[in-house]
C-alpha atoms as a PDB file:
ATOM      1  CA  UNK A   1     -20.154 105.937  71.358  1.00  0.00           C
ATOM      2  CA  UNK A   2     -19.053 104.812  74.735  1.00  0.00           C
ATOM      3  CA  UNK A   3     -16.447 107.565  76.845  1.00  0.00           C
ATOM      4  CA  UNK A   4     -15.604 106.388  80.187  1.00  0.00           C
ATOM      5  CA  UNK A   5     -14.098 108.348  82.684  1.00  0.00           C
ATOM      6  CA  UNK A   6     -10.568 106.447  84.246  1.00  0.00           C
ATOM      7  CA  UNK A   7      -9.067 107.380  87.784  1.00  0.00           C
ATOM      8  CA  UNK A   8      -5.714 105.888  89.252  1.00  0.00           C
ATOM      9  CA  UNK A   9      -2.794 104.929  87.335  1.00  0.00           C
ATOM     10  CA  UNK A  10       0.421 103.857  88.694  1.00  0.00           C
ATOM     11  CA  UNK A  11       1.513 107.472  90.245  1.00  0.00           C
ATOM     12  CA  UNK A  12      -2.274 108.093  91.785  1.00  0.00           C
ATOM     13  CA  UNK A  13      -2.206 104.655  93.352  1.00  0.00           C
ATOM     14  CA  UNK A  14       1.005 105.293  95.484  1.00  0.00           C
ATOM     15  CA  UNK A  15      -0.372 106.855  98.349  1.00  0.00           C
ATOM     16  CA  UNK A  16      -3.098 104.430  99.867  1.00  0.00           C
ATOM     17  CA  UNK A  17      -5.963 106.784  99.281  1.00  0.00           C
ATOM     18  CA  UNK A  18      -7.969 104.003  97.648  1.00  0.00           C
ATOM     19  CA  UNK A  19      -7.300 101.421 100.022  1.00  0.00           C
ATOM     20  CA  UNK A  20      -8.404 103.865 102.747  1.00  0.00           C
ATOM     21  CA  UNK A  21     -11.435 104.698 100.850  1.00  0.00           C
ATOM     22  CA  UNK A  22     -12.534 101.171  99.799  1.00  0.00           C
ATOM     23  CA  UNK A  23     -12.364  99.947 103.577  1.00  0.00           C
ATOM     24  CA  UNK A  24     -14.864 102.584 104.907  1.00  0.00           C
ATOM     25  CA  UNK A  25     -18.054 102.317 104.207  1.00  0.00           C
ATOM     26  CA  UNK A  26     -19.284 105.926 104.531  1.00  0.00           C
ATOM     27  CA  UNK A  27     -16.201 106.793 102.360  1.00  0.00           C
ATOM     28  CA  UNK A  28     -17.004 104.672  99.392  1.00  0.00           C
ATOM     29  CA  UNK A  29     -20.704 106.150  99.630  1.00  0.00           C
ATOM     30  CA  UNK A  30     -19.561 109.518  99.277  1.00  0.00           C
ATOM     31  CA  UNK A  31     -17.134 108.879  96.381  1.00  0.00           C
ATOM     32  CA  UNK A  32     -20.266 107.039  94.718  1.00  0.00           C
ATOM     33  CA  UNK A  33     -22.565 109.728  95.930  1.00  0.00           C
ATOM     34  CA  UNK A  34     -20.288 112.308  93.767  1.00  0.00           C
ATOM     35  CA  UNK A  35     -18.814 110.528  91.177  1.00  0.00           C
ATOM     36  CA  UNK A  36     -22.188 110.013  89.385  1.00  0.00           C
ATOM     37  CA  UNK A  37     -23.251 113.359  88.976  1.00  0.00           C
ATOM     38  CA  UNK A  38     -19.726 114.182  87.605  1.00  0.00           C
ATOM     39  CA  UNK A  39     -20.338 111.934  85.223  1.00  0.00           C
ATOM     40  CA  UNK A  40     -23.757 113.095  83.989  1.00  0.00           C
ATOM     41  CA  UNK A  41     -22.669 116.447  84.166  1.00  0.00           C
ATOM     42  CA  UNK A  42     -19.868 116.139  82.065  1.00  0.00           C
ATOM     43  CA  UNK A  43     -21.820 113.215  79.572  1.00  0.00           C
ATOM     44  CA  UNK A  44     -19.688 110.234  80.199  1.00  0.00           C
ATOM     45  CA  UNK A  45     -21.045 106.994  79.848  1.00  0.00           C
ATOM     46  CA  UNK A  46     -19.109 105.387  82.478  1.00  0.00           C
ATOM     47  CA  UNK A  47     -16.153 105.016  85.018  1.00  0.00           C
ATOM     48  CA  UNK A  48     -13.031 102.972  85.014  1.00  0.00           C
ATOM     49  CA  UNK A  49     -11.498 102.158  88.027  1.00  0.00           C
ATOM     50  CA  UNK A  50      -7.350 101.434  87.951  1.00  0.00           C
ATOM     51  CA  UNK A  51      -6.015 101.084  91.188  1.00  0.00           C
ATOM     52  CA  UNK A  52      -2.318 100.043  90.616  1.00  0.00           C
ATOM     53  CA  UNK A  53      -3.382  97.833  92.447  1.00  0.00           C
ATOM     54  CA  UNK A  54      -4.931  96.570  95.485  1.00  0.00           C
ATOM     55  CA  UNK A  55      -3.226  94.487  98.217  1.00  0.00           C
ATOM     56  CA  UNK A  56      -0.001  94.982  96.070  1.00  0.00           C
ATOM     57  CA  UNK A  57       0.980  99.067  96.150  1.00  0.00           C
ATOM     58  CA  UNK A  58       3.243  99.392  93.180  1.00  0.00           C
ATOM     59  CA  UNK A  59       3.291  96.030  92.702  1.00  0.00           C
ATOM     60  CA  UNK A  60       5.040  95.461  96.040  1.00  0.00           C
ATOM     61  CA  UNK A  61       2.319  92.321  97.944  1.00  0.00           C
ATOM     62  CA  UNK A  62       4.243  92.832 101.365  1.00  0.00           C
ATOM     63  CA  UNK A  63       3.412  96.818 101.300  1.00  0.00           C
ATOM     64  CA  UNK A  64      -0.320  96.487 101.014  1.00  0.00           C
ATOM     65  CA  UNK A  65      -3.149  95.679 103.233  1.00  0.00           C
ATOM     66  CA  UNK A  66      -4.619  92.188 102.594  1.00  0.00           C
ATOM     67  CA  UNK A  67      -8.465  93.201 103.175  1.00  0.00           C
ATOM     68  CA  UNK A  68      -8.495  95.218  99.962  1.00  0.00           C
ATOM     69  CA  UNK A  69      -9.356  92.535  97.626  1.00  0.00           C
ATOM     70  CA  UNK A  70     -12.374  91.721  99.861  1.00  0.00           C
ATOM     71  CA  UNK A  71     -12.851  95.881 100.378  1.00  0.00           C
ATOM     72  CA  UNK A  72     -12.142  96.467  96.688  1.00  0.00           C
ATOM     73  CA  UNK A  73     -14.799  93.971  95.609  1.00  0.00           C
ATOM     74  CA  UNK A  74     -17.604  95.236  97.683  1.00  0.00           C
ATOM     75  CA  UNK A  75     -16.726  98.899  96.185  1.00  0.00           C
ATOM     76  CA  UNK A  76     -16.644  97.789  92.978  1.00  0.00           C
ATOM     77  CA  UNK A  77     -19.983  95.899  93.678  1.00  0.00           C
ATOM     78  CA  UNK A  78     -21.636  98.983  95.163  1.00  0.00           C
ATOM     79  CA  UNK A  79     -20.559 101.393  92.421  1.00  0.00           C
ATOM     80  CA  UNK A  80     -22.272  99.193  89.678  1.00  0.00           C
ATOM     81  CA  UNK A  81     -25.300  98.950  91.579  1.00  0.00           C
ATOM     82  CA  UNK A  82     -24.973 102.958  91.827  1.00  0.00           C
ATOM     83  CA  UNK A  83     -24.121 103.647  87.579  1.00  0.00           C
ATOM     84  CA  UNK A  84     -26.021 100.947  86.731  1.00  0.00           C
ATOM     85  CA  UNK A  85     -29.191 102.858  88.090  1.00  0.00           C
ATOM     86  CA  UNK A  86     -27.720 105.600  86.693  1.00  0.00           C
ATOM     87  CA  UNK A  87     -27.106 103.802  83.513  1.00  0.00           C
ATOM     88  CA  UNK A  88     -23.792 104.239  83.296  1.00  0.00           C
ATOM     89  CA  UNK A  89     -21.449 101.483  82.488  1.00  0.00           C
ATOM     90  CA  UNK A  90     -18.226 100.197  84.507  1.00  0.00           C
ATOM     91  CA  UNK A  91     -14.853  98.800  84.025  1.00  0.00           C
ATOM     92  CA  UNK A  92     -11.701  98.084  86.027  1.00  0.00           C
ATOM     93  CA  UNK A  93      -7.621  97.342  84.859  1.00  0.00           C
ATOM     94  CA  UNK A  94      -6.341  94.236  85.912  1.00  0.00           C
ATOM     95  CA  UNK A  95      -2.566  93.559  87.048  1.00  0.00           C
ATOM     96  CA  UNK A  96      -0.616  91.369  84.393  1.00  0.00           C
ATOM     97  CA  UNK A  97       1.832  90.046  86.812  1.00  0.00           C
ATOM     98  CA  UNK A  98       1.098  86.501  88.514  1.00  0.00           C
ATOM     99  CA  UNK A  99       1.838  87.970  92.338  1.00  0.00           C
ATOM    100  CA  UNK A 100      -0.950  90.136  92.284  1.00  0.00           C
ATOM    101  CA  UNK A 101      -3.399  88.573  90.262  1.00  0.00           C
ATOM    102  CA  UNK A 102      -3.254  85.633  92.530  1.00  0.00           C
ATOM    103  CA  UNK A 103      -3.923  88.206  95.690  1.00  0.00           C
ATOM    104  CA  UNK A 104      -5.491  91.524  94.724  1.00  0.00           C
ATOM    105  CA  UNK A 105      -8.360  90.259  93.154  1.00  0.00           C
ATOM    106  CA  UNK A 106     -11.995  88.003  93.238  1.00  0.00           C
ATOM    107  CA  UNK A 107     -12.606  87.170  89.677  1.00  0.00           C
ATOM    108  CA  UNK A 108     -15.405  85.390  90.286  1.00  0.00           C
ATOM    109  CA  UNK A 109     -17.274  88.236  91.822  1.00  0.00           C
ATOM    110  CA  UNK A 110     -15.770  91.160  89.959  1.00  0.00           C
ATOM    111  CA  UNK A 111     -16.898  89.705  86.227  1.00  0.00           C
ATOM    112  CA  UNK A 112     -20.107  90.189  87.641  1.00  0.00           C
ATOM    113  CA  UNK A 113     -20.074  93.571  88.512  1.00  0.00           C
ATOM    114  CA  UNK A 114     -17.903  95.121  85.692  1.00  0.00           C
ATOM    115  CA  UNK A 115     -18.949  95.759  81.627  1.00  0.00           C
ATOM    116  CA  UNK A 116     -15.400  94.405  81.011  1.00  0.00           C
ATOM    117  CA  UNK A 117     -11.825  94.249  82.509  1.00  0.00           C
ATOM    118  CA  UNK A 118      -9.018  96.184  80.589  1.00  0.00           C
ATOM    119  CA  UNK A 119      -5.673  93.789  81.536  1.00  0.00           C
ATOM    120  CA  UNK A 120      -2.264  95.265  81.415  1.00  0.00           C
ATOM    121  CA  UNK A 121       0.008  92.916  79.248  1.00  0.00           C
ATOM    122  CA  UNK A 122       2.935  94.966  79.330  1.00  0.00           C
ATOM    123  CA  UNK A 123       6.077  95.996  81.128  1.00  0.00           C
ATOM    124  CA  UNK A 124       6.700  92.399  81.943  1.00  0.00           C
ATOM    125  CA  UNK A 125      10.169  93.504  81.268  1.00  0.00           C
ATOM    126  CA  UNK A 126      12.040  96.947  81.597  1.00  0.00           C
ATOM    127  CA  UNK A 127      15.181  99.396  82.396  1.00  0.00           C
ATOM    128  CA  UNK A 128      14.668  97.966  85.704  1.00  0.00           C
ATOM    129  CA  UNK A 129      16.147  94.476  85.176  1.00  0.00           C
ATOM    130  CA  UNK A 130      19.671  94.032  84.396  1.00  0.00           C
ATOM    131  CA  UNK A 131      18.447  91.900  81.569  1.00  0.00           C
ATOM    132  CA  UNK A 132      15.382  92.985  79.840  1.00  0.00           C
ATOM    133  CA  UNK A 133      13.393  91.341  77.547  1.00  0.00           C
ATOM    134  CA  UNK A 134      10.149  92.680  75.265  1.00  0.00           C
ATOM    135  CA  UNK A 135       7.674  95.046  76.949  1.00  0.00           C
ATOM    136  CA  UNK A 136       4.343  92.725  76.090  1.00  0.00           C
ATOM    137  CA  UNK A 137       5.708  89.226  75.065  1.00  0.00           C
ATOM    138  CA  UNK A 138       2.622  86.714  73.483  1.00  0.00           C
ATOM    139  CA  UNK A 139       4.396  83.894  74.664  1.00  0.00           C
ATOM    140  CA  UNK A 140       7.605  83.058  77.477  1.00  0.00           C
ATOM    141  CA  UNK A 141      10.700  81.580  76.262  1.00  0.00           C
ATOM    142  CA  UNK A 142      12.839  78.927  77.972  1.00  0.00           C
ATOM    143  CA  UNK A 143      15.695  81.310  78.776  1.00  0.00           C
ATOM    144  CA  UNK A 144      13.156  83.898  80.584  1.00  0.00           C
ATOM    145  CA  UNK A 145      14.030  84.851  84.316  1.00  0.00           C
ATOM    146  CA  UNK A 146      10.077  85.295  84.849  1.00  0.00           C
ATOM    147  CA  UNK A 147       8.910  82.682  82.171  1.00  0.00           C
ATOM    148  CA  UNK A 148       5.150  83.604  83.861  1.00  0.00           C
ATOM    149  CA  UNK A 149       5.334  87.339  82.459  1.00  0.00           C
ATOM    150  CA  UNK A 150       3.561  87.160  79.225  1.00  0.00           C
ATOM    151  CA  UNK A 151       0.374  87.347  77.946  1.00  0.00           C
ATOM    152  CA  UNK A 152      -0.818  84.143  77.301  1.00  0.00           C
ATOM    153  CA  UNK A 153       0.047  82.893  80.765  1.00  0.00           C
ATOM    154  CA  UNK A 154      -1.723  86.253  82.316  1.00  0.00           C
ATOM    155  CA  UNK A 155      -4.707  85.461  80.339  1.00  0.00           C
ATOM    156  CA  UNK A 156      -4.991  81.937  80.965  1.00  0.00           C
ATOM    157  CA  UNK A 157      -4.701  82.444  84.819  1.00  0.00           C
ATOM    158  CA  UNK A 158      -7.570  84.627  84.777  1.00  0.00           C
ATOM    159  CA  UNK A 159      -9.610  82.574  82.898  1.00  0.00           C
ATOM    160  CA  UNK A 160      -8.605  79.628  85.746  1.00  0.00           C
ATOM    161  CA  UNK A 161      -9.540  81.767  88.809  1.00  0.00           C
ATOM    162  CA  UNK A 162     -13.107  82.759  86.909  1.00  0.00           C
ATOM    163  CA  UNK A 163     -12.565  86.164  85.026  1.00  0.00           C
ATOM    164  CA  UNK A 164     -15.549  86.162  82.219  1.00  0.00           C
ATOM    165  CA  UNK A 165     -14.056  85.681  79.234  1.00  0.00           C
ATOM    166  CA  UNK A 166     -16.115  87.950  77.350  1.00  0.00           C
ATOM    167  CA  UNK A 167     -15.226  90.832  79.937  1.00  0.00           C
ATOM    168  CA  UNK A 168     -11.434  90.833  79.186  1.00  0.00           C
ATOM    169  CA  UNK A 169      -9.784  93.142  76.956  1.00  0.00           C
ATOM    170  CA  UNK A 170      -5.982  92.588  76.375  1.00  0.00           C
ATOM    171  CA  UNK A 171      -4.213  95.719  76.937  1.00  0.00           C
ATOM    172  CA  UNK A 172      -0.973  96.347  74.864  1.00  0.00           C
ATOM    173  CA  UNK A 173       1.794  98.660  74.829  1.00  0.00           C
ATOM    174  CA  UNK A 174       0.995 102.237  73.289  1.00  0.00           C
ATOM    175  CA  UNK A 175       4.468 102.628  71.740  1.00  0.00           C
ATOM    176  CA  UNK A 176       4.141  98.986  70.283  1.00  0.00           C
ATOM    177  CA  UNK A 177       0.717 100.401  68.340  1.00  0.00           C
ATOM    178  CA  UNK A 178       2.436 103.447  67.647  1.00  0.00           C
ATOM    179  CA  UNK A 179       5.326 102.156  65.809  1.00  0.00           C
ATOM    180  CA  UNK A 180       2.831  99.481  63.836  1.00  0.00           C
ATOM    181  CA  UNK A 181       0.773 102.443  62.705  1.00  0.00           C
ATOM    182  CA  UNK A 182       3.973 104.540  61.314  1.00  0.00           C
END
């Protein structure tokens, strides 16, 4: 049985904490220095990073700092050189939306540092649009404002700029499971 222990979320991410961690050095030691025996202590068998989301601060690209995807690739590379010594496993959440995948984040590099990569393939549409459409749509439709939010486009982009495709794990809507359940 696998447990992982998750930080960040879209309220802890609003503050630039992690983006001020990840670009120190001595910083990102320390939070790997502790984090470890945390999760020993308390028997996890890894960590899950989701930092909503580098470069892209609540999912605004002109907000952020553009050295975090370099900064949050190196800490992601030197925490799983840290659990995996440890052996502890790791895993990060990926943006669904085409602006920040295409700037917050190395592919390439991070399939090789993670277990897997949990991707958020919902709230492509909400109360915040005049229009709304469904929460985690499979496919666009002609008629779509954003005809890029959906999952099959989100997971075909990350294939193209090198995500593993073993290491992805579509994420879907809670009250969508919910509801299929009842």
């Amino acid at each position: 049985k696998q447990v992982f222990l998750g930080i960040g979320g879209w309220t802890d991410s609003t503050n630039g904490k992690y983006s001020k961690m990840v670009s120190d050095k001595k910083l990102r030691a320390n939070f790997i220095e502790n984090a470890i025996p945390f999760l020993k202590r308390f028997s996890f068998t890894g960590f899950h990073v989701d930092w909503n989301y580098p470069v892209c601060p609540q999912s605004d690209c002109k907000r952020g700092n553009p050295s975090d995807k370099m900064h949050f690739t190196q800490f992601i590379k030197e925490l799983q050189t840290a659990l995996q010594q440890a052996n502890l496993g790791l895993s990060i959440s990926i943006s669904g939306y085409k602006e920040i995948i295409n700037q917050a984040y190395d592919f390439v590099a991070l399939s090789k540092y993670v277990d897997f990569m949990t991707v958020m393939t919902f709230d492509y549409h909400g109360a915040w649009e005049p229009e709304t459409g469904h929460v985690s749509p499979l496919y666009g439709s002609n008629n779509d404002k954003y005809p890029q939010y959906n999952t099959n486009y989100t997971i075909q982009l990350l294939l193209k700029l090198g995500a593993a495709r073993e290491k992805i794990i579509m994420g879907v809507p809670c009250k969508f499971i919910i509801k299929l359940l009842n």
